[in-house]
C-alpha atoms as a PDB file:
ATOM      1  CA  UNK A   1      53.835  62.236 -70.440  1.00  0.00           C
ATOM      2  CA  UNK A   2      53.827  58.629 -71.725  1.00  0.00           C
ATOM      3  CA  UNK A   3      51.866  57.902 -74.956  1.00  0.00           C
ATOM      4  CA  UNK A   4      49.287  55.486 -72.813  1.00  0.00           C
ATOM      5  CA  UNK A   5      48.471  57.957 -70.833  1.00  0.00           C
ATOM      6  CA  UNK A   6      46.011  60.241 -71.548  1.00  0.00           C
ATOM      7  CA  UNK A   7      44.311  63.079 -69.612  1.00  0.00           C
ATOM      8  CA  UNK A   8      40.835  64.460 -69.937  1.00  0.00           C
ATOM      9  CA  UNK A   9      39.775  67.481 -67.892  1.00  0.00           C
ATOM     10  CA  UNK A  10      38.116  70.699 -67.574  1.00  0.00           C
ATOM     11  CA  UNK A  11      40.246  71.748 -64.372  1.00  0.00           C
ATOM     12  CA  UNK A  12      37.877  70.285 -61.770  1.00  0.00           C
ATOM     13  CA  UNK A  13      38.775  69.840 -58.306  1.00  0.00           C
ATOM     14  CA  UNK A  14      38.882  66.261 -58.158  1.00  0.00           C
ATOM     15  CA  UNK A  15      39.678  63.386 -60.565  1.00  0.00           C
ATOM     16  CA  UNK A  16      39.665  59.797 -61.734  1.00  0.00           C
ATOM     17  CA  UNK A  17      42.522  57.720 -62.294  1.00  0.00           C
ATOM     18  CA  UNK A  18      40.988  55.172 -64.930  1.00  0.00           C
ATOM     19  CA  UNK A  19      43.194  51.352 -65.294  1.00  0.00           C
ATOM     20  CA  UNK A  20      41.718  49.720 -68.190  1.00  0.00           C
ATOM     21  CA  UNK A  21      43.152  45.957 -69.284  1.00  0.00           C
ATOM     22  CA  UNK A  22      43.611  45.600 -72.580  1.00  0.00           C
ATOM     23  CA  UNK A  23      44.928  42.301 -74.663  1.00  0.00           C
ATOM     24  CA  UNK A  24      47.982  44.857 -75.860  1.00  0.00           C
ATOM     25  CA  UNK A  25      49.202  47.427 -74.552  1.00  0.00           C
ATOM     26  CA  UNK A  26      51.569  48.021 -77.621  1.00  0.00           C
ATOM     27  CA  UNK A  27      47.941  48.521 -79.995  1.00  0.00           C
ATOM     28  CA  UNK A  28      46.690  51.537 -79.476  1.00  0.00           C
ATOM     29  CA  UNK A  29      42.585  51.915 -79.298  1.00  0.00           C
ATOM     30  CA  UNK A  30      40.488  53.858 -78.372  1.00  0.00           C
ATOM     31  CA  UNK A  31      37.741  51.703 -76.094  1.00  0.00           C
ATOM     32  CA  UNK A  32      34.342  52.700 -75.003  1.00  0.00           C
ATOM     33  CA  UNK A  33      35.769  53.649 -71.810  1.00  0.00           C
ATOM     34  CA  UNK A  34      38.002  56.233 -72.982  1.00  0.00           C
ATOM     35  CA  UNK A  35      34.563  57.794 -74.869  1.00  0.00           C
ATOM     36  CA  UNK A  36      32.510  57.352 -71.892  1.00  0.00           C
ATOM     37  CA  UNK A  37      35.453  59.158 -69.552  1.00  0.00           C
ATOM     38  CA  UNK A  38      35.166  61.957 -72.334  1.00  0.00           C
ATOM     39  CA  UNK A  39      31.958  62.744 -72.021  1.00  0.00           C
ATOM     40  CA  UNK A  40      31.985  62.807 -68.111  1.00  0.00           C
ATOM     41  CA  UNK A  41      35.169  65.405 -68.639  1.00  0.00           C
ATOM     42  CA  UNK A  42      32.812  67.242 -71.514  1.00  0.00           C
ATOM     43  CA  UNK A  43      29.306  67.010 -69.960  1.00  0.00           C
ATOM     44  CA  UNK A  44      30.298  67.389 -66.112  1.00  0.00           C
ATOM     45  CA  UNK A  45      33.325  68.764 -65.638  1.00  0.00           C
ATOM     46  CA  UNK A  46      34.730  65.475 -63.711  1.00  0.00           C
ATOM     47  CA  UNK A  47      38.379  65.340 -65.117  1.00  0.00           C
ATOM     48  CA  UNK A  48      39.998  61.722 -65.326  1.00  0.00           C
ATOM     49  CA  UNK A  49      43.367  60.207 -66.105  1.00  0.00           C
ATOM     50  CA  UNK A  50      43.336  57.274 -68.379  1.00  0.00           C
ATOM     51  CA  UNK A  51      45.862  54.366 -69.007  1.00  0.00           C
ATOM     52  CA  UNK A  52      45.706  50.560 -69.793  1.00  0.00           C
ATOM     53  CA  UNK A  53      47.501  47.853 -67.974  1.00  0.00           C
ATOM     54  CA  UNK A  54      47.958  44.254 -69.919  1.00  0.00           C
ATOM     55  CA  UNK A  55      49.476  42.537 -66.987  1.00  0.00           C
ATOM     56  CA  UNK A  56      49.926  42.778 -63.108  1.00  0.00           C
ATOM     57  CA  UNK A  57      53.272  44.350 -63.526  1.00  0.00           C
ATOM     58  CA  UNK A  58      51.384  47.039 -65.657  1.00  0.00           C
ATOM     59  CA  UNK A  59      48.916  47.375 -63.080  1.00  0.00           C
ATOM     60  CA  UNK A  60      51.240  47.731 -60.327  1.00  0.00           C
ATOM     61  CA  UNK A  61      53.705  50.106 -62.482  1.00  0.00           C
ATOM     62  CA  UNK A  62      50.570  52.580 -63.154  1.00  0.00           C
ATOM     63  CA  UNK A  63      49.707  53.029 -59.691  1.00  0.00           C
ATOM     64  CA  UNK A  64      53.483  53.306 -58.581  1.00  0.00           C
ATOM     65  CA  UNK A  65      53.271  56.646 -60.931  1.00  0.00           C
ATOM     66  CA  UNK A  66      50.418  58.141 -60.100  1.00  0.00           C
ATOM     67  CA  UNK A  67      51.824  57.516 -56.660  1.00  0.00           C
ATOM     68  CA  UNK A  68      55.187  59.006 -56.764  1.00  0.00           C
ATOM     69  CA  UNK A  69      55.055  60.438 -60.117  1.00  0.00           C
ATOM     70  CA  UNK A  70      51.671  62.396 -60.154  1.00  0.00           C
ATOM     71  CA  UNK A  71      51.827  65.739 -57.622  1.00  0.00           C
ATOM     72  CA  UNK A  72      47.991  65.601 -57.812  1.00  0.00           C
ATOM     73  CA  UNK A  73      47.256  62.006 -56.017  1.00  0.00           C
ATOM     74  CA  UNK A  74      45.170  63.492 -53.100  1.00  0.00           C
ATOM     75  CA  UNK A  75      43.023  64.990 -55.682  1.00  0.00           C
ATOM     76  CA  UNK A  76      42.094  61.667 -56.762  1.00  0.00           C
ATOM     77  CA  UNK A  77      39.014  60.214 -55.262  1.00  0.00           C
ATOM     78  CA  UNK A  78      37.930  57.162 -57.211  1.00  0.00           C
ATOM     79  CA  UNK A  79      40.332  54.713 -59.159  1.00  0.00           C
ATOM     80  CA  UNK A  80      38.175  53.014 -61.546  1.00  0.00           C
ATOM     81  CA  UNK A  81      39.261  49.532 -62.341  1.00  0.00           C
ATOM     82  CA  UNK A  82      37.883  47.955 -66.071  1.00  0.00           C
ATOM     83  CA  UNK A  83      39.256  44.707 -65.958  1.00  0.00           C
ATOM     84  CA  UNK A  84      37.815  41.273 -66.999  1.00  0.00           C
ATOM     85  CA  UNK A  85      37.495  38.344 -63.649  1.00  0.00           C
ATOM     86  CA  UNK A  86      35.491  36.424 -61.322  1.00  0.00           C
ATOM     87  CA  UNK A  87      33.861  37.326 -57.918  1.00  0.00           C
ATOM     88  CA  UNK A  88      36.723  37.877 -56.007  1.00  0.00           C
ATOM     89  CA  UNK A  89      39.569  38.224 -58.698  1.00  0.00           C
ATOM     90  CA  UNK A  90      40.806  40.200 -61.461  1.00  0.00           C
ATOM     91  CA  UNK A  91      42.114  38.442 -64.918  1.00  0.00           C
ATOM     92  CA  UNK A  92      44.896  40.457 -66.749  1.00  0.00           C
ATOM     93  CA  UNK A  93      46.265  38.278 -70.082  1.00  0.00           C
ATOM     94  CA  UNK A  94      44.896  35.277 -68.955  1.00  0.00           C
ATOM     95  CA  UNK A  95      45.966  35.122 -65.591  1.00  0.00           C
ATOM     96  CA  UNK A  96      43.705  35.571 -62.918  1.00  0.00           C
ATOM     97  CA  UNK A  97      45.065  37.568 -59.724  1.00  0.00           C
ATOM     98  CA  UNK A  98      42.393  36.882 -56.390  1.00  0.00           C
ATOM     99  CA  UNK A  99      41.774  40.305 -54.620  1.00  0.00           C
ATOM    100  CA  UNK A 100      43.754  39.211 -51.898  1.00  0.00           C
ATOM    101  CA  UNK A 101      46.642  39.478 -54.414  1.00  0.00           C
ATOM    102  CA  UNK A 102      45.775  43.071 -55.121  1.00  0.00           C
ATOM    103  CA  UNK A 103      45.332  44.380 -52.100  1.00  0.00           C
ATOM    104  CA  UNK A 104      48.961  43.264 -51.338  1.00  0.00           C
ATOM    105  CA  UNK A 105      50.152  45.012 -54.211  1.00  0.00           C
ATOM    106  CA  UNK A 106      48.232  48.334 -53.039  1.00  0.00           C
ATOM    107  CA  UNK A 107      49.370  47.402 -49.426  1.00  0.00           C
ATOM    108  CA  UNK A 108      48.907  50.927 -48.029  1.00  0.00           C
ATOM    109  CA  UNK A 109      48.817  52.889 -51.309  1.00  0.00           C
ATOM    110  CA  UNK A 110      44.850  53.922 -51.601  1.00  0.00           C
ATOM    111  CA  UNK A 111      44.121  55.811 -47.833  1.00  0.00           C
ATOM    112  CA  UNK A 112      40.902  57.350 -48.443  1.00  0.00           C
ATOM    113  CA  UNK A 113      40.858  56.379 -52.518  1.00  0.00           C
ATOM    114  CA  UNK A 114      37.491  54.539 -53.280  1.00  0.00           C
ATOM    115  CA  UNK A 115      38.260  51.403 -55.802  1.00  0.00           C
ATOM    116  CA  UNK A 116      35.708  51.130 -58.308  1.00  0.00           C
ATOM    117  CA  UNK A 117      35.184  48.537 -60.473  1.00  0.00           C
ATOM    118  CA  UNK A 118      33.283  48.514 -63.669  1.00  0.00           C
ATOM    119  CA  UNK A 119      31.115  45.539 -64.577  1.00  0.00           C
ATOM    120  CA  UNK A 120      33.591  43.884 -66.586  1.00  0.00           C
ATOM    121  CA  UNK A 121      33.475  41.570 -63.526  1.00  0.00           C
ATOM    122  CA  UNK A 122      31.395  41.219 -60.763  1.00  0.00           C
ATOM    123  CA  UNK A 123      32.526  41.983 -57.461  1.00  0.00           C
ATOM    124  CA  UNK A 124      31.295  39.699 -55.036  1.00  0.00           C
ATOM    125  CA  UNK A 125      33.365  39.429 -51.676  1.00  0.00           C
ATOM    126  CA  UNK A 126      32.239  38.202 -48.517  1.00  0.00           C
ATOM    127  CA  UNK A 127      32.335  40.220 -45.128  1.00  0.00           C
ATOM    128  CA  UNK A 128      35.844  39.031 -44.681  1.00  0.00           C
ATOM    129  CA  UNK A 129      37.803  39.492 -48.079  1.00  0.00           C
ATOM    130  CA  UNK A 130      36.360  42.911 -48.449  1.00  0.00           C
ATOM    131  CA  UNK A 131      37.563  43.582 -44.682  1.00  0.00           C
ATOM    132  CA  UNK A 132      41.376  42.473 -45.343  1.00  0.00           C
ATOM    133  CA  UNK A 133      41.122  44.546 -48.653  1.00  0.00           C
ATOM    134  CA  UNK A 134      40.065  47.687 -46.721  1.00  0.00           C
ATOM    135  CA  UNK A 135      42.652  46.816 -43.673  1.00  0.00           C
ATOM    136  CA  UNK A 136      45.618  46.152 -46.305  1.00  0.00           C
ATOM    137  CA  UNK A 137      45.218  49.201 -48.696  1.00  0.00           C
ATOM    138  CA  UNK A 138      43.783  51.524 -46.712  1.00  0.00           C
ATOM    139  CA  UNK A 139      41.526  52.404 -49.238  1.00  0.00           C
ATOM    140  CA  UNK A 140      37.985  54.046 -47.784  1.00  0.00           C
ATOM    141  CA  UNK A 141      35.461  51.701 -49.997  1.00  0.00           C
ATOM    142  CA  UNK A 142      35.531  49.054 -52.759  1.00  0.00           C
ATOM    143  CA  UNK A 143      32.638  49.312 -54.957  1.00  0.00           C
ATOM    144  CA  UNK A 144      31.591  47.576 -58.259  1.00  0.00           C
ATOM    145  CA  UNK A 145      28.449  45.184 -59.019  1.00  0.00           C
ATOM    146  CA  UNK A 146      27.337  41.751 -58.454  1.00  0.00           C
ATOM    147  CA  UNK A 147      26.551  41.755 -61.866  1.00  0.00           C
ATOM    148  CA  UNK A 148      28.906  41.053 -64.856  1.00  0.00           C
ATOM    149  CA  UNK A 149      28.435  43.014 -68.061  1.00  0.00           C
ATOM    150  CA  UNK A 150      26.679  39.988 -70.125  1.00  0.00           C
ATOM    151  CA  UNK A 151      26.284  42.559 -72.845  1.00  0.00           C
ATOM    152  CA  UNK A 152      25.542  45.281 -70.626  1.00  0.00           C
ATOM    153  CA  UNK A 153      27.957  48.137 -69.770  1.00  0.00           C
ATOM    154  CA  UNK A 154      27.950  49.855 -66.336  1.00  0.00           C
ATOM    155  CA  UNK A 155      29.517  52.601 -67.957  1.00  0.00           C
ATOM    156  CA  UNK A 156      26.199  55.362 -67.651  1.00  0.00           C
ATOM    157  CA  UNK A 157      25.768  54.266 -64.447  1.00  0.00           C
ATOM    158  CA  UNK A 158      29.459  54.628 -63.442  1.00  0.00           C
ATOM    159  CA  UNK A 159      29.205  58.083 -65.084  1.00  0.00           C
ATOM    160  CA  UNK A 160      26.694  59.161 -62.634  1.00  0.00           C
ATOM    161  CA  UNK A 161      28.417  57.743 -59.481  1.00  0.00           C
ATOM    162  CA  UNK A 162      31.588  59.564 -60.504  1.00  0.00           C
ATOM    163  CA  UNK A 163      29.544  63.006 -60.940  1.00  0.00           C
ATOM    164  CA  UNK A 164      27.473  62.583 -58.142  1.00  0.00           C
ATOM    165  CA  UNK A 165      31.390  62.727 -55.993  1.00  0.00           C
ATOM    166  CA  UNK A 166      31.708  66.737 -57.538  1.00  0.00           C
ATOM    167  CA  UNK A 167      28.696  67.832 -55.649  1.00  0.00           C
ATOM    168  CA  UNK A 168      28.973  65.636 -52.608  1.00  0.00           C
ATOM    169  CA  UNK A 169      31.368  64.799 -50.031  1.00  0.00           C
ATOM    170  CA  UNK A 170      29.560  61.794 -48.070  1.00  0.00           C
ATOM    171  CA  UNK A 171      29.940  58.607 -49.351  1.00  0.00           C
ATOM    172  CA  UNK A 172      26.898  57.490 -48.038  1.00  0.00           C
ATOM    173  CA  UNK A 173      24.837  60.251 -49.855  1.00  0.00           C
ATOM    174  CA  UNK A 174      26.274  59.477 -52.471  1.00  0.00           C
ATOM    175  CA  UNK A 175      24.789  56.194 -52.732  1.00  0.00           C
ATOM    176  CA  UNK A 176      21.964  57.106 -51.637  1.00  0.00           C
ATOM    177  CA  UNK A 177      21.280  59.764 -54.090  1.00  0.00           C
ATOM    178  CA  UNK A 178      22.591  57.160 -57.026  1.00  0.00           C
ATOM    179  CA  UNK A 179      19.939  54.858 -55.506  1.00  0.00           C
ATOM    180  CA  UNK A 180      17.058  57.342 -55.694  1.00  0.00           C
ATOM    181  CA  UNK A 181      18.125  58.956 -59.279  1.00  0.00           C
ATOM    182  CA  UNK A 182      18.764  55.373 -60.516  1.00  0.00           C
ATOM    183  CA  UNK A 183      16.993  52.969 -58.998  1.00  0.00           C
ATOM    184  CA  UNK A 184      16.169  50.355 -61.397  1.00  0.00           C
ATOM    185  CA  UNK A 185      19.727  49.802 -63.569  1.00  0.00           C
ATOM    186  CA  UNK A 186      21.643  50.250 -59.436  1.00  0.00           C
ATOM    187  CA  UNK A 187      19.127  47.208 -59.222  1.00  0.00           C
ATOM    188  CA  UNK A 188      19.429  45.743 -62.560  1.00  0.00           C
ATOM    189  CA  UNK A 189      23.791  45.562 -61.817  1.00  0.00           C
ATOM    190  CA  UNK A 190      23.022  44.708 -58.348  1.00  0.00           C
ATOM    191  CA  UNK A 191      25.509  47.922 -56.957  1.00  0.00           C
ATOM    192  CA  UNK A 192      27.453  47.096 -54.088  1.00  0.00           C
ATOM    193  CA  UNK A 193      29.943  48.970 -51.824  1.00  0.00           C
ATOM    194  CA  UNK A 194      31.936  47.352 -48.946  1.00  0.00           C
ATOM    195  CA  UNK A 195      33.483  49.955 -46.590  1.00  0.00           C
END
């Protein structure tokens, strides 16, 4: 197992593969989002895998293993994207990467995966973008917020969407249910999910 990866799990049935960007990949920290993913593991059983990406070749590396590499991919519901952008891009060292881009890169990789991003950028696409994203990767939802950190981390919220998936198979329940338990921060981050 490579050194920037890093595993946290009580055995469950499904699990999170976690991308963080980072500045360096080299410097090894240990982020709020590795704490928050522990707690999820600790406090709800919802196991994750962990690793950090510092450019688009990084990104595209870490989902070529977890692809090939990792015999556990269908067990993976949610990948859960913390990365700095814009509306309809991501920014990895400084370069920003439109979601076009990415979908390209996951051309066909993420059937039935749900994309999650945190609020480290908002995710605002319009019927169309979030269409071709869906029709390229295959993947079965995108879903993030309209609104960007400013301070604010979606990471409790993002902890409840993820553990809400343990109990429930429909998506749409799912949101539902975060909706009703969570109401005014769902609000607050202005939750969205294109399918």
């Amino acid at each position: 197992m490579d050194n920037n990866l890093q595993r946290y799990s009580h055995d469950p049935e499904k699990f999170i593969f976690c991308l963080e960007a980072v500045p360096d990949v080299e410097n090894e920290t240990t982020t709020s989002v590795v704490k928050s993913l522990e707690e999820l593991a600790f406090n709800q059983g919802v196991g994750s895998i962990y690793k950090t990406c510092d450019s688009i070749e990084g990104l595209e590396e870490s989902l070529g293993a977890l692809l090939y590499d990792d015999h556990n991919f269908k067990n993976y519901e949610i990948i859960y994207l913390v990365m700095p952008g814009e509306g309809n891009n991501i920014c990895l060292n400084n370069y920003y990467y439109s979601m076009e881009e990415v979908a390209e890169l996951f051309e066909g990789k993420l059937k039935g995966k749900i994309l999650h991003f945190a609020n480290a950028k908002p995710l605002d696409l319009n019927e169309e973008e979030a269409q071709y994203f869906l029709d390229i990767t295959g993947a079965k939802a995108v879903s993030g917020y309209g609104f960007a950190s400013g301070g604010m981390s979606s990471s409790g919220l993002d902890k409840a969407f993820f553990s809400l998936f343990e109990d429930m198979d429909d998506m749409f329940e799912i949101v539902e249910e975060l909706h009703q338990k969570y109401y005014a921060l769902c609000k607050m981050l202005d939750f969205r999910l294109y399918y």
